[in-house]
N, C-alpha and C. Protein backbone atom coordinates (compact mmCIF):
# COMPACT_ATOMS: atom_id res chain seq x y z
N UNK A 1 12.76 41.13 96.18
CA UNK A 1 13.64 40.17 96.79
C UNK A 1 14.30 39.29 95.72
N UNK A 2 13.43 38.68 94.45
CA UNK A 2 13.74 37.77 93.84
C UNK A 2 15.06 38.95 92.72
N UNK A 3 14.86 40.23 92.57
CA UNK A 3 15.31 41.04 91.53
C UNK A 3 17.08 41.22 92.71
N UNK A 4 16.82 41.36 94.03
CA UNK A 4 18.14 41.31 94.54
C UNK A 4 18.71 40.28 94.49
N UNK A 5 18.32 39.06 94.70
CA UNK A 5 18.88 37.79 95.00
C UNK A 5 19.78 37.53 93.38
N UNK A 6 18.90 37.79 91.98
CA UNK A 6 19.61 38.23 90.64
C UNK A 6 20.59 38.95 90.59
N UNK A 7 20.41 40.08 91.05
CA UNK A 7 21.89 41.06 91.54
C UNK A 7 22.59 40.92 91.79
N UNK A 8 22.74 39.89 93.08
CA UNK A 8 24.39 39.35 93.65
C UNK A 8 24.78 38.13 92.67
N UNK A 9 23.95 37.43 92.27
CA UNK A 9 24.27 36.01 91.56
C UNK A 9 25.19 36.50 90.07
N UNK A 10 24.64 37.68 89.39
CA UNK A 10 25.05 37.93 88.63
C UNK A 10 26.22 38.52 89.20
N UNK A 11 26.26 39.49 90.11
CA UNK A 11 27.66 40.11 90.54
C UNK A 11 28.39 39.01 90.69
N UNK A 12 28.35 37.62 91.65
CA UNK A 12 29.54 36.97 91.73
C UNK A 12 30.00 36.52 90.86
N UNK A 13 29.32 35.74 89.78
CA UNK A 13 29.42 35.59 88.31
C UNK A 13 30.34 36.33 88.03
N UNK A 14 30.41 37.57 87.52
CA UNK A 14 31.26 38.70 87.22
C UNK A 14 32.51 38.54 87.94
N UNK A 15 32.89 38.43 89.15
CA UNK A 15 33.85 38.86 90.05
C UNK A 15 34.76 37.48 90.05
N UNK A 16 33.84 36.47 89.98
CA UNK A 16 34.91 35.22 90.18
C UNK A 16 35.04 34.79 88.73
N UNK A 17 34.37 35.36 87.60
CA UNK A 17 35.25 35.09 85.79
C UNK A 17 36.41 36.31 86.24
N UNK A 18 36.15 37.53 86.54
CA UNK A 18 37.33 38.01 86.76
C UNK A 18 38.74 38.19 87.23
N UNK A 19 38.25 36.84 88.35
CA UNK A 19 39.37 36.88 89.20
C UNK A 19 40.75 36.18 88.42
N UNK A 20 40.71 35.95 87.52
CA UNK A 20 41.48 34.96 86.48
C UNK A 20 42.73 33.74 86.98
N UNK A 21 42.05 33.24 88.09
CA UNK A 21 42.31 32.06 88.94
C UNK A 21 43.33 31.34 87.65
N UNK A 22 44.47 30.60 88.08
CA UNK A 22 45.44 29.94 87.57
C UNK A 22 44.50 28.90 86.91
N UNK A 23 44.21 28.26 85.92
CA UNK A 23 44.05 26.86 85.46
C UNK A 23 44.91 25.65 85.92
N UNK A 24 43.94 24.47 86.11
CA UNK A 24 45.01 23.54 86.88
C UNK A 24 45.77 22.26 86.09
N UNK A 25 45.05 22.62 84.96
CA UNK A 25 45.49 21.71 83.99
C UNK A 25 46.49 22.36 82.53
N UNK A 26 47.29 21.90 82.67
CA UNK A 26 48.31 22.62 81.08
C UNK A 26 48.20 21.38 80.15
N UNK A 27 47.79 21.87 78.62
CA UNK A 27 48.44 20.66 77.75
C UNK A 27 50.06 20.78 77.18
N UNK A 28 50.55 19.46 76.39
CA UNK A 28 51.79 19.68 76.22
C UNK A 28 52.25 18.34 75.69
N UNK A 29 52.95 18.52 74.75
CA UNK A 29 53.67 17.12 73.83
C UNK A 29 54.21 16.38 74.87
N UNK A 30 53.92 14.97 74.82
CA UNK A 30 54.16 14.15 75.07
C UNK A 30 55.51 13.56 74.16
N UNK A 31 57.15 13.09 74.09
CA UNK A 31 57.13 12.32 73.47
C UNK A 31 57.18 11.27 73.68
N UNK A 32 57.05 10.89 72.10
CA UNK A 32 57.24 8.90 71.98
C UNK A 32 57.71 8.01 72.68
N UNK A 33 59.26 8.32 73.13
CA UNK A 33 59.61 7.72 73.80
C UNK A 33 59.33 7.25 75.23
N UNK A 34 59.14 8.35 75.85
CA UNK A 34 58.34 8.21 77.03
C UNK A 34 57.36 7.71 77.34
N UNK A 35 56.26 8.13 76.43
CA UNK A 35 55.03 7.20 76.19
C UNK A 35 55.16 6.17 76.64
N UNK A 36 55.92 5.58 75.36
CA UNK A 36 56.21 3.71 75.56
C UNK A 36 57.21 3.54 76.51
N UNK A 37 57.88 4.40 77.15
CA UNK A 37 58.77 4.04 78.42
C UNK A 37 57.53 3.85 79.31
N UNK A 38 57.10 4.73 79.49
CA UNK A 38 55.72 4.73 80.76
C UNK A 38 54.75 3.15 80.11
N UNK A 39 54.44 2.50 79.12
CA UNK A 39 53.60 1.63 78.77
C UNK A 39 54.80 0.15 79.14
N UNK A 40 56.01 0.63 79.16
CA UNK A 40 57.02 -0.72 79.42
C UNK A 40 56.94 -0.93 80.53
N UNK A 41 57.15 0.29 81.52
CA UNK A 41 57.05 0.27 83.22
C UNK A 41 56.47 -0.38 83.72
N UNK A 42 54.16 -0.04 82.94
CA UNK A 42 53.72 -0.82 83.43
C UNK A 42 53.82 -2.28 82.89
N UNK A 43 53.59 -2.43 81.96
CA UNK A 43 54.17 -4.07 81.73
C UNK A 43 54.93 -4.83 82.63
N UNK A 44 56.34 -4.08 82.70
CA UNK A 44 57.33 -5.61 83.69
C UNK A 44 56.29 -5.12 85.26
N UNK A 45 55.81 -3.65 85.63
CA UNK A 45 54.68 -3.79 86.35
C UNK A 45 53.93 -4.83 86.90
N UNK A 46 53.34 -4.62 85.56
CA UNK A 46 52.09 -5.72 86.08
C UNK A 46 52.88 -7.47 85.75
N UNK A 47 53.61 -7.78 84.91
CA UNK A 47 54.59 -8.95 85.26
C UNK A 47 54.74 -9.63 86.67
N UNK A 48 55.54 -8.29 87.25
CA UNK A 48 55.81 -9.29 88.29
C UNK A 48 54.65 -9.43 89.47
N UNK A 49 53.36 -8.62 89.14
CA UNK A 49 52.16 -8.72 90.02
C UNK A 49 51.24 -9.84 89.66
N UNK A 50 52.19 -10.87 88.55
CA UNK A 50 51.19 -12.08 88.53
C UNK A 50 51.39 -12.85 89.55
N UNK A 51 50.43 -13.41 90.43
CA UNK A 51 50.68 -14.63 91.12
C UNK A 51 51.70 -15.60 91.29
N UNK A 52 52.01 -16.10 89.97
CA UNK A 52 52.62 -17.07 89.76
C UNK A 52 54.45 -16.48 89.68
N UNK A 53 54.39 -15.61 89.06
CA UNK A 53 55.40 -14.67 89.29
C UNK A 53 55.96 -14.47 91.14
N UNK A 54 55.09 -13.82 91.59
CA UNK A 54 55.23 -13.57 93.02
C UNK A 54 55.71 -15.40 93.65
N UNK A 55 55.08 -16.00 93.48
CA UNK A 55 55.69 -17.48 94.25
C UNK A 55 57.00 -17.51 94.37
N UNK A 56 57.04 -17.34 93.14
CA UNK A 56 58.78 -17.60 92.53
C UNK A 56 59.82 -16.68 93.31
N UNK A 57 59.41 -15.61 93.49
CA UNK A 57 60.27 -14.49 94.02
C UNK A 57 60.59 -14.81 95.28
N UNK A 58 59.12 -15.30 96.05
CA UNK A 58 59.47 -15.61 96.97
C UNK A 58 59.62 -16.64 97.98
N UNK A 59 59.91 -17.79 97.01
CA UNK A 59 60.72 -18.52 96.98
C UNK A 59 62.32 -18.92 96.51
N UNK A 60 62.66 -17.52 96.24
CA UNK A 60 63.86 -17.36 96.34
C UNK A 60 64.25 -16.37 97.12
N UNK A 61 63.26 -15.83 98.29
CA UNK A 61 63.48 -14.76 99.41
C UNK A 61 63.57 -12.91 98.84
N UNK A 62 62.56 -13.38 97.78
CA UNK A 62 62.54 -11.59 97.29
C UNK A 62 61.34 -11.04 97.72
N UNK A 63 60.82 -10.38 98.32
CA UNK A 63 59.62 -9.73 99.00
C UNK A 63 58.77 -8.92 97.74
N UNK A 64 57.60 -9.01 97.39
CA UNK A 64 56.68 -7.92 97.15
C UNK A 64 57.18 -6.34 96.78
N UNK A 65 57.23 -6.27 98.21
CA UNK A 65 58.06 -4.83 98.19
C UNK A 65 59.13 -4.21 97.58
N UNK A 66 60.00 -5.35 97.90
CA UNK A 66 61.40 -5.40 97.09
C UNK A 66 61.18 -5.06 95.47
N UNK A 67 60.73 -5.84 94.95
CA UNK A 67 60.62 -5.65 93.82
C UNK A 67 59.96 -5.09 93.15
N UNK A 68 58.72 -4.02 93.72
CA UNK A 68 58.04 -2.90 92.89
C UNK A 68 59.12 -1.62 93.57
N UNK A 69 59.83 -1.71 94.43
CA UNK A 69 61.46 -0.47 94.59
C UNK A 69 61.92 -0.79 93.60
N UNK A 70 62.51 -2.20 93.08
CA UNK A 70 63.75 -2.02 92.31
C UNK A 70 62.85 -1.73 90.54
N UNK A 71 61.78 -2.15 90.39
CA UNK A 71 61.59 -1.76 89.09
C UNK A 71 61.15 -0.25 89.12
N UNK A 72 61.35 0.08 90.46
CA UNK A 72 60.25 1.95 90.21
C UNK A 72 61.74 2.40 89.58
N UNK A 73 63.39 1.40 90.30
CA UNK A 73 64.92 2.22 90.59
C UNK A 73 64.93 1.96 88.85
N UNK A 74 64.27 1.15 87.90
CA UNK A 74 65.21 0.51 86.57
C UNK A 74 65.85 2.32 85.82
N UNK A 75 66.22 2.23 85.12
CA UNK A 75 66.39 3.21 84.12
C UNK A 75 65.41 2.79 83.16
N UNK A 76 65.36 3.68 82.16
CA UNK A 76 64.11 3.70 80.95
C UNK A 76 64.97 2.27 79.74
N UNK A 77 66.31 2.42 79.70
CA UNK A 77 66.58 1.12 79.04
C UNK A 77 66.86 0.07 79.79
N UNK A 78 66.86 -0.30 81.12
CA UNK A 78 67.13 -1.69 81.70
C UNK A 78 65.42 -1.88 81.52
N UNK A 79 64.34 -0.96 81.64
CA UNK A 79 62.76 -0.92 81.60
C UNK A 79 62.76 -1.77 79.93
N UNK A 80 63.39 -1.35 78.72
CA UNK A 80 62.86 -1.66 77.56
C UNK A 80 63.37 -3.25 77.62
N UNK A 81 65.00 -3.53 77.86
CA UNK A 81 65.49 -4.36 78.08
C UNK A 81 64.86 -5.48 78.58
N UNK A 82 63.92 -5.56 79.94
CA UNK A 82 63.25 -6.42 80.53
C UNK A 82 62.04 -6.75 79.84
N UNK A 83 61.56 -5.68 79.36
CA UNK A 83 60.01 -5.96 78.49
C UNK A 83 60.44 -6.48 77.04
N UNK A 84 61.80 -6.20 76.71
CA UNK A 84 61.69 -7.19 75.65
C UNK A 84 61.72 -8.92 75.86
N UNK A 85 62.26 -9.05 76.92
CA UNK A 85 62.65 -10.41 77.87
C UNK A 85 61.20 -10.69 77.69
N UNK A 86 60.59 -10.08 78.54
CA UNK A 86 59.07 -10.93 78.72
C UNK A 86 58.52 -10.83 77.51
N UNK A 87 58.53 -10.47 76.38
CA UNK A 87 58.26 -11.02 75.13
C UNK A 87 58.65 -12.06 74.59
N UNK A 88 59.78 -12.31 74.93
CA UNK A 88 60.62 -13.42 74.35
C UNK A 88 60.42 -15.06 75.24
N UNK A 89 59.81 -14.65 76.46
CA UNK A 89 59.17 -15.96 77.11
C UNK A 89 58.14 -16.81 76.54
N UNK A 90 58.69 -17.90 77.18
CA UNK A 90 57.85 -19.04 76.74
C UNK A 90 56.39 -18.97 77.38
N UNK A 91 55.32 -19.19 76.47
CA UNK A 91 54.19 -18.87 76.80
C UNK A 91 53.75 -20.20 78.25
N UNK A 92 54.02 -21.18 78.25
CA UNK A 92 53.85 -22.47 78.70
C UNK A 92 54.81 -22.91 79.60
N UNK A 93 56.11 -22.08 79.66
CA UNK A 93 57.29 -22.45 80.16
C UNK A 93 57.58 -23.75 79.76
N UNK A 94 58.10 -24.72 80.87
CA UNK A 94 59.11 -25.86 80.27
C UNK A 94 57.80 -26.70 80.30
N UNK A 95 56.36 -27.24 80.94
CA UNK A 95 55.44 -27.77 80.53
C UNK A 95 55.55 -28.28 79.38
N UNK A 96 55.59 -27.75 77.97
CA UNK A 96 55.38 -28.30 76.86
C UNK A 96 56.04 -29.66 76.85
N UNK A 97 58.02 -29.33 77.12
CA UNK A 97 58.75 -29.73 76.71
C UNK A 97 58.52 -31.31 77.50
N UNK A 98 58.43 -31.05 78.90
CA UNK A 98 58.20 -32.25 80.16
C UNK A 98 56.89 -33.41 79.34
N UNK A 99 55.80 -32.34 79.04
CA UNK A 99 54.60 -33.27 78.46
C UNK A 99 55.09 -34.52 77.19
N UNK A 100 56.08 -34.11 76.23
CA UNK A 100 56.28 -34.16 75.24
C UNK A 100 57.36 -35.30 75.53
N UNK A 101 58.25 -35.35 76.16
CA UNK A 101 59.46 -35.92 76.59
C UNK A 101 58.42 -37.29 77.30
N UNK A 102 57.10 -37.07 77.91
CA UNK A 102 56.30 -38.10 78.59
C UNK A 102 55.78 -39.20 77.79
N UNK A 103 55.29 -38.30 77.00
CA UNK A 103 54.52 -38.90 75.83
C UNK A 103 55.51 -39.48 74.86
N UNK A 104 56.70 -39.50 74.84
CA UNK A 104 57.87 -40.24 73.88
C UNK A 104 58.26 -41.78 74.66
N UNK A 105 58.64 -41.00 76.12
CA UNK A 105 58.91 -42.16 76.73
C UNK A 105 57.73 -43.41 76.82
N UNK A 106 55.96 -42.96 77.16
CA UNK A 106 55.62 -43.75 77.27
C UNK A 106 55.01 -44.77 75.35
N UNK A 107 55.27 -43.77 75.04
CA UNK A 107 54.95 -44.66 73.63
C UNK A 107 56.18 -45.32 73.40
N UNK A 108 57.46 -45.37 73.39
CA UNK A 108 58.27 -46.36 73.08
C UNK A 108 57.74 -47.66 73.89
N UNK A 109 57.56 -47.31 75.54
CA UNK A 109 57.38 -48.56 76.48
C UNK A 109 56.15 -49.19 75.98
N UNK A 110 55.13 -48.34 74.83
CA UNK A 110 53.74 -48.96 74.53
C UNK A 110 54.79 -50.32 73.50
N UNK A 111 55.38 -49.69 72.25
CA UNK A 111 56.09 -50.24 71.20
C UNK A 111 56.63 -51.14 71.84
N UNK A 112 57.75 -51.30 72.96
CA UNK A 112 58.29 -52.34 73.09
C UNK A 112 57.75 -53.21 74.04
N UNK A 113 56.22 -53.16 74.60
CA UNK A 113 55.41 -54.39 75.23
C UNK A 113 56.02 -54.08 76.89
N UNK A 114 55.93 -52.89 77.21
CA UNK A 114 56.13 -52.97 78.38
C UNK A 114 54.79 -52.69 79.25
N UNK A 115 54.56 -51.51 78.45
CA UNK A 115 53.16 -50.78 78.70
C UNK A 115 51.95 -51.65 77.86
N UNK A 116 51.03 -50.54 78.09
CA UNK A 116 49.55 -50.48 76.89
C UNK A 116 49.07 -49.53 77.49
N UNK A 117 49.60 -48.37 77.13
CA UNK A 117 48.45 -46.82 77.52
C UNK A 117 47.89 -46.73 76.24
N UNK A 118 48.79 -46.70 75.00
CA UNK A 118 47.75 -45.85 74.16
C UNK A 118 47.34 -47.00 72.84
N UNK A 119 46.01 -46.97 72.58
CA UNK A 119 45.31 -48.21 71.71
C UNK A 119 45.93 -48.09 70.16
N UNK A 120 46.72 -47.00 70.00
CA UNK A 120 47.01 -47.08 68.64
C UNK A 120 48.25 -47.91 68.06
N UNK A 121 48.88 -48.36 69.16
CA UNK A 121 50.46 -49.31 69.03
C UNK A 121 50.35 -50.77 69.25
N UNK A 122 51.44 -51.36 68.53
CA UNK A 122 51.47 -52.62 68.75
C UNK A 122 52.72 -52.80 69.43
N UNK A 123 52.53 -53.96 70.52
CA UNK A 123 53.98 -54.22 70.51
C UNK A 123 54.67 -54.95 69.85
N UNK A 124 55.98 -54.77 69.47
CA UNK A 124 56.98 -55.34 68.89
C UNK A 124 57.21 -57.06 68.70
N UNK A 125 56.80 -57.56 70.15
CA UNK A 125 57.01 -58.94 70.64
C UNK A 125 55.87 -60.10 70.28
């Protein structure tokens, strides 16, 4: 029994290496360009799937939806075009500038005795 049950196991063995079934996988050059087209995609991708991103959109009435269509529609250079954009953004947006503009105004008002926020000024008067 155990010497038949060997018999067929080995026969199917045999019959299904023979059958020389298609492979489902092919390799094949990739190029460069594409690569990093496909690595830009996902970038403005995942961009506009930040949170803070999404508010914005839709608060100017652009849907979710809308806008993973129109970046699937970009071409490969409006794709490089945009990902160079989001490189070129401000990490902080206008924050810095607002903080900075705060902190001027209220140290003059420290200097000219209007205020007293910060202990390191005198006033003028």
């Amino acid at each position: 029994m155990i010497r038949f049950r060997r018999l067929i196991a080995r026969l199917l063995i045999v019959s299904l290496a023979g059958l020389g079934l298609p492979l489902p996988a092919q390799a094949g050059m990739v190029p460069t360009e594409s690569a990093v087209t496909g690595m830009e995609r996902a970038r403005v991708a995942e961009f506009f799937d930040r949170q803070d991103v999404q508010l914005q959109l839709q608060a100017r009435g652009v849907s979710a939806d809308e806008v993973k269509a129109r970046v699937a529609a970009l071409t490969d250079d409006e794709v490089s075009q945009l990902s160079s954009r989001i490189d070129s953004l401000p990490a902080g947006g206008e924050i810095l500038g607002i903080l900075l503009t705060i902190f001027i105004v209220l140290l003059i008002t420290d200097i000219l005795g209007f205020t007293k926020v910060f202990p390191f000024t005198r006033p003028i008067r």
